[in-house]
Protein backbone atom coordinates (compact mmCIF):
# COMPACT_ATOMS: atom_id res chain seq x y z
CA UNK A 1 8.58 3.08 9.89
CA UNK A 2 10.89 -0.19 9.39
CA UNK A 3 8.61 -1.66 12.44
CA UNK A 4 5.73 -0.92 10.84
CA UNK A 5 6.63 -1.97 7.48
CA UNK A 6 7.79 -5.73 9.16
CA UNK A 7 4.22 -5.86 10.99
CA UNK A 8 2.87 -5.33 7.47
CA UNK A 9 5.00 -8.04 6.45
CA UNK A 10 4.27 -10.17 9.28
CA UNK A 11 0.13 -9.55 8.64
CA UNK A 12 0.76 -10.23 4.71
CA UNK A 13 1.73 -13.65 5.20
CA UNK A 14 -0.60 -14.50 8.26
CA UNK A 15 -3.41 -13.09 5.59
CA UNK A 16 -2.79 -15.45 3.18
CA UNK A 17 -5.10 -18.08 2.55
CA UNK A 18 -8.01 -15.58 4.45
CA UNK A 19 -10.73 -14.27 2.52
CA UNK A 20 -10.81 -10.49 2.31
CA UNK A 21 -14.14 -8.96 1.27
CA UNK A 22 -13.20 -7.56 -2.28
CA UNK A 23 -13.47 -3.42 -2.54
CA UNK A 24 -16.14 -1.51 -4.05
CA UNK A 25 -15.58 0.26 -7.12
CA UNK A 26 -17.57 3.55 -8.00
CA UNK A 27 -19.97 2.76 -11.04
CA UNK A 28 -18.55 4.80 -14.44
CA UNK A 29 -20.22 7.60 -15.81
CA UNK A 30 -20.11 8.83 -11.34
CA UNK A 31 -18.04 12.16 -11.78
CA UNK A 32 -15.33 11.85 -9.46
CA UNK A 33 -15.31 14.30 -6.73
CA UNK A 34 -12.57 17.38 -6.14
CA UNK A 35 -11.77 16.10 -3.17
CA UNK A 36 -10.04 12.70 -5.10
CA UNK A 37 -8.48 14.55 -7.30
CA UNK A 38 -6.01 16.09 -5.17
CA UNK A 39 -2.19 15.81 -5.30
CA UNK A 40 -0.48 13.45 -3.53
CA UNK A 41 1.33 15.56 -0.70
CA UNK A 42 4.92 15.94 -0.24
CA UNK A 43 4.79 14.19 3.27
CA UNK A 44 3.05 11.39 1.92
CA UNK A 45 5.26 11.04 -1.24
CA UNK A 46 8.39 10.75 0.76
CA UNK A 47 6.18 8.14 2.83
CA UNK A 48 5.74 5.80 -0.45
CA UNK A 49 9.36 6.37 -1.44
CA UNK A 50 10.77 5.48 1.49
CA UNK A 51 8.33 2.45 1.67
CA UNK A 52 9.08 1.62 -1.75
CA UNK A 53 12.54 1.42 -0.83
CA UNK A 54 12.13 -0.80 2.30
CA UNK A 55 10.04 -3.44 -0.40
CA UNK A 56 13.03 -3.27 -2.76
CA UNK A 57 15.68 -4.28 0.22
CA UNK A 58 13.22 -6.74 1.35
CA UNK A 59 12.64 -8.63 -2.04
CA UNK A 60 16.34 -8.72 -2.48
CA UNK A 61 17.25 -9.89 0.93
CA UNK A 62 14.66 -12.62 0.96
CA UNK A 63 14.60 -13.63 -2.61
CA UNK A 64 14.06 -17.18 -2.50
């Protein structure tokens, strides 16, 4: 996960400067499906902490 979170890192800063094509946003008044409004599972909430984490370490480490 570290590697992958460095490659991220690594991709962020190659990225910038690149024009990304911007994301489309559902029109209001669309009912949102079931599907989206699922819970966030517990495999995938230990993913975001531990990623969340790794950001933390990284913004201190490299702060300037």
């Amino acid at each position: 996960m570290a590697t992958d979170f460095l490659a991220g890192v690594d991709a962020g800063f190659a990225a910038i400067g690149q024009r990304t094509t911007p994301q489309v946003v559902p029109a209001p008044g669309n009912a949102p499906l079931v599907i989206d409004l699922e819970l966030v599972s517990h495999e995938q909430m230990e993913r975001n902490v531990v990623v969340t984490d790794m950001v933390s370490r990284a913004r201190l480490e490299w702060q300037q």
